[in-house]
C-alpha atoms as a PDB file:
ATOM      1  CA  UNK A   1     -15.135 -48.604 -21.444  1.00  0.00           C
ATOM      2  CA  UNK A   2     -12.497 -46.539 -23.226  1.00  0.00           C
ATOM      3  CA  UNK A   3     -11.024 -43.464 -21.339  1.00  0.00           C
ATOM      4  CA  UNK A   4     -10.141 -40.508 -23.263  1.00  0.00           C
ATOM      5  CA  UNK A   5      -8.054 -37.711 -21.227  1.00  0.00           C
ATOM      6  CA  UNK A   6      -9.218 -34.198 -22.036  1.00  0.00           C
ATOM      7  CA  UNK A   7      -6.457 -33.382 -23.533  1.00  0.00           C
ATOM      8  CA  UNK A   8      -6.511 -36.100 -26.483  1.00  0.00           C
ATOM      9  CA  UNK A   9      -7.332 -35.432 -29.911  1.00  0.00           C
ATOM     10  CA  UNK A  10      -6.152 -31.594 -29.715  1.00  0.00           C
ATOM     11  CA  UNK A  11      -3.520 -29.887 -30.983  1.00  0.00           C
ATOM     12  CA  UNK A  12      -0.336 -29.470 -28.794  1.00  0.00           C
ATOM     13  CA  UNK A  13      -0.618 -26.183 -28.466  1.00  0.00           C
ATOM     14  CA  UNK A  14      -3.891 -25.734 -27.274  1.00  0.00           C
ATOM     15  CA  UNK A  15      -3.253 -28.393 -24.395  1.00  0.00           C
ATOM     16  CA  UNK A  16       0.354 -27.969 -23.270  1.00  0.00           C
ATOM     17  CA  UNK A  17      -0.712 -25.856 -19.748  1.00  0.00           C
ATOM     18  CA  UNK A  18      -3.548 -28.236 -18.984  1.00  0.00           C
ATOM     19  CA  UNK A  19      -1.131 -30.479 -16.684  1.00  0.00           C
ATOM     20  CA  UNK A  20       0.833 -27.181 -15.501  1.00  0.00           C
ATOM     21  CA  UNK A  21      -2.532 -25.963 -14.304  1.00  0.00           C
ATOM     22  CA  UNK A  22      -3.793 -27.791 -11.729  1.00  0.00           C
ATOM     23  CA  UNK A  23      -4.882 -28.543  -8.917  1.00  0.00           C
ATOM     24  CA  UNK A  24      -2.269 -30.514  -7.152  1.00  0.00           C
ATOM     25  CA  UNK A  25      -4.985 -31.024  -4.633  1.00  0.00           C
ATOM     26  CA  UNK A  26      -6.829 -32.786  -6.665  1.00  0.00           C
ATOM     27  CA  UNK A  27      -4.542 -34.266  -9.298  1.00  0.00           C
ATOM     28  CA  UNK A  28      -1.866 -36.735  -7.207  1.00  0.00           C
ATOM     29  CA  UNK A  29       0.464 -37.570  -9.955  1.00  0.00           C
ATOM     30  CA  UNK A  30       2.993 -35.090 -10.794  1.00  0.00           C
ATOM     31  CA  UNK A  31       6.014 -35.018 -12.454  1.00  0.00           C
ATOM     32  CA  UNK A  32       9.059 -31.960 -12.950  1.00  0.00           C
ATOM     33  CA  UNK A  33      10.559 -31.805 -16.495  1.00  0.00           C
ATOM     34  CA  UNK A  34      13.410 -29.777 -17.583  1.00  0.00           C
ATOM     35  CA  UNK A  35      16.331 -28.914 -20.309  1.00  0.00           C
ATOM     36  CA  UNK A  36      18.387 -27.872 -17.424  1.00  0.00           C
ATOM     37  CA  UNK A  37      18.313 -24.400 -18.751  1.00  0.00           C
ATOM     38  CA  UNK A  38      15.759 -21.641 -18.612  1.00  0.00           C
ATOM     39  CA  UNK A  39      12.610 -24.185 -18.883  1.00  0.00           C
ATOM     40  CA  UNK A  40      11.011 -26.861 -16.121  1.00  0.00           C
ATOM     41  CA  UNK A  41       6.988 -27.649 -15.821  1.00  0.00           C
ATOM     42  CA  UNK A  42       5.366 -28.977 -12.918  1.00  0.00           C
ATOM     43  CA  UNK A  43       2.761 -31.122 -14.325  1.00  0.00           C
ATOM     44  CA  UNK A  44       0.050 -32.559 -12.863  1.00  0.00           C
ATOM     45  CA  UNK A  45      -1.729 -35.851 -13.624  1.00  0.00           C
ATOM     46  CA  UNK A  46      -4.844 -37.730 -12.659  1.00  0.00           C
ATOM     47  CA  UNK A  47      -3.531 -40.770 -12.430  1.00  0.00           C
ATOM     48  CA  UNK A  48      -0.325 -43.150 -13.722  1.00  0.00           C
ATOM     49  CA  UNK A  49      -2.696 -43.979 -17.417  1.00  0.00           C
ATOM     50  CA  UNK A  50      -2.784 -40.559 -17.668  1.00  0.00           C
ATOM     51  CA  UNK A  51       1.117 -39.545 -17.434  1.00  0.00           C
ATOM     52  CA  UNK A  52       2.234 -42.302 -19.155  1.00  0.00           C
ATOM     53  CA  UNK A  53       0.011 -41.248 -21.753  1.00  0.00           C
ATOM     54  CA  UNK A  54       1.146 -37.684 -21.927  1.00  0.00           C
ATOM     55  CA  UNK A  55       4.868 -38.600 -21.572  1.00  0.00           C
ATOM     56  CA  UNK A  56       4.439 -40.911 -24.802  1.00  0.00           C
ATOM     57  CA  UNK A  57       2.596 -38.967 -26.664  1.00  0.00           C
ATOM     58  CA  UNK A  58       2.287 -34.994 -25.724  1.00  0.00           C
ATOM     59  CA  UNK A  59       5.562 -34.283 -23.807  1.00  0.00           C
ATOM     60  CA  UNK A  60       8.298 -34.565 -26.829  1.00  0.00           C
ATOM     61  CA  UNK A  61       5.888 -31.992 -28.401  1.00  0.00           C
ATOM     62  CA  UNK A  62       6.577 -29.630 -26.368  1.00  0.00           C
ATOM     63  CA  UNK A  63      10.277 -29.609 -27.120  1.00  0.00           C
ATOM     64  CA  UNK A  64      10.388 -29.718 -30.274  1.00  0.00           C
ATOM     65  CA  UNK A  65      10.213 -33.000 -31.262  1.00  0.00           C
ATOM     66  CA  UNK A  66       7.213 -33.621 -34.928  1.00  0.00           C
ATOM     67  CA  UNK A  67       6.547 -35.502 -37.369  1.00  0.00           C
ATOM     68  CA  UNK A  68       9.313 -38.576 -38.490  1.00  0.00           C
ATOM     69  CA  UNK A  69      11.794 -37.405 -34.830  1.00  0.00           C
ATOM     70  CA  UNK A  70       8.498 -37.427 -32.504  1.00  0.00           C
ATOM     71  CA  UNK A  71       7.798 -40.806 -34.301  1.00  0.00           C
ATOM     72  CA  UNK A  72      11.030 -41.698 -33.579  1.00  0.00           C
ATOM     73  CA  UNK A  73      11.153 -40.791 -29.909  1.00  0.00           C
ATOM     74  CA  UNK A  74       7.461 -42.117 -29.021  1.00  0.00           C
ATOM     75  CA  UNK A  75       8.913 -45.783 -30.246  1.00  0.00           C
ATOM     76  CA  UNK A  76      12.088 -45.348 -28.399  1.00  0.00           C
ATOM     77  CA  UNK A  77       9.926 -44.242 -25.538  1.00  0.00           C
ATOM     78  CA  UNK A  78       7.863 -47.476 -25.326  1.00  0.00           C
ATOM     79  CA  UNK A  79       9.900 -49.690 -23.418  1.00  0.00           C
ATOM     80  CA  UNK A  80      10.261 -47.523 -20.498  1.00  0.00           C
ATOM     81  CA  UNK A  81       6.625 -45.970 -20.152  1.00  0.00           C
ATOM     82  CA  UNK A  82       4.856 -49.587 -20.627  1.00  0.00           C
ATOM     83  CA  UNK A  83       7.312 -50.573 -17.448  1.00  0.00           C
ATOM     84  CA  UNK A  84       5.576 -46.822 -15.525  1.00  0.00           C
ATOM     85  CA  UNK A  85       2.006 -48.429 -16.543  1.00  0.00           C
ATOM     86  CA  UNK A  86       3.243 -52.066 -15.206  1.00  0.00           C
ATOM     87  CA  UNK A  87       5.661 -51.030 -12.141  1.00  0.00           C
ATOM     88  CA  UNK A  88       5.100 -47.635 -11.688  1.00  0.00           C
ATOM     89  CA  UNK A  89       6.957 -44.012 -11.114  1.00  0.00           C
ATOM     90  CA  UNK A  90       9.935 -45.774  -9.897  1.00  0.00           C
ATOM     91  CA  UNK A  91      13.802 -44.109 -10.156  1.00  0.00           C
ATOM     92  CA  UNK A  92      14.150 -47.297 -12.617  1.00  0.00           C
ATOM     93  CA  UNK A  93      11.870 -45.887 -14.538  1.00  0.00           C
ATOM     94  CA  UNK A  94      12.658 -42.443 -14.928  1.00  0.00           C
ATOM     95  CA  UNK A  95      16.005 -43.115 -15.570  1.00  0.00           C
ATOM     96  CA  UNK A  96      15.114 -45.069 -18.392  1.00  0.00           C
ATOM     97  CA  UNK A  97      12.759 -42.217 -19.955  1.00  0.00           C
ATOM     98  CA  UNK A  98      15.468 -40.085 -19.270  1.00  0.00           C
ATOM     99  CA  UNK A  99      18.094 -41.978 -21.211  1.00  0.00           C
ATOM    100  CA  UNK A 100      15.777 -41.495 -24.387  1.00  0.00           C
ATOM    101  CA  UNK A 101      15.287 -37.826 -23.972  1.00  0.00           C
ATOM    102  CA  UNK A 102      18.083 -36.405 -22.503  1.00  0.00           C
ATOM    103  CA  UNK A 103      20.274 -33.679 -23.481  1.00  0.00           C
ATOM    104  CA  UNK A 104      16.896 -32.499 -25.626  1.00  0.00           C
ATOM    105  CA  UNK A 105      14.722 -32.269 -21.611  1.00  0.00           C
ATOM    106  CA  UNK A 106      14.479 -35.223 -18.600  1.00  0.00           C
ATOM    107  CA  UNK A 107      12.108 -35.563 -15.579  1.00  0.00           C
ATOM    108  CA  UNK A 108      13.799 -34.690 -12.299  1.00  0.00           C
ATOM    109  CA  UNK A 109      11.672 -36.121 -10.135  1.00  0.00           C
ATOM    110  CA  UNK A 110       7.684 -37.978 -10.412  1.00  0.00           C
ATOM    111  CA  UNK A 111       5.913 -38.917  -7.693  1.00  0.00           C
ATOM    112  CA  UNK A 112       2.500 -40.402  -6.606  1.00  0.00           C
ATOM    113  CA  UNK A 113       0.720 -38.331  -3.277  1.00  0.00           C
END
């Protein structure tokens, strides 16, 4: 069975609040990204699939990052998310999807609840 999150297949723009908004009592995965600035999200996640999913492919969207440079990132990007979808949200981890992104945003903190 293939999954599909609700969120694939659309536009960025029409999908960027859908982890913002919910639930956190429902949704257990959650993550805090920020450019250390005027902008930070606390997103929400159904499970680990899910974020590593949306940190690959939706997140770099939402700073800026299209066409050849969110091609770019999403490769540079691989090593460290397959290691989330093997190991988990470990500091490891995010310091390694952090070392990709940063100074353009960076996760302060994940966690699994």
């Amino acid at each position: 069975m293939t999954w599909m999150h609700i969120w694939e297949g659309q536009a960025f723009s029409e999908v960027a609040l859908i982890p913002v908004r919910r639930d956190p009592a429902r949704f257990k995965v959650s993550c805090t990204v920020t450019d250390g600035q005027e902008h930070t999200f606390q997103l929400w996640f159904y499970n680990i699939p899910e974020i590593s999913q949306w940190l690959r492919r939706m997140e770099p969207q939402r700073w800026g990052f299209n066409g050849p440079g969110l091609i770019e990132i999403k490769a540079a990007l691989e090593p460290a998310l397959t290691q989330v979808d093997v190991y988990g949200l470990t500091d490891t981890n995010r310091e390694a999807h952090n070392q990709v992104t940063a100074p353009h945003y960076w996760i302060t903190h994940w966690a699994l609840t």
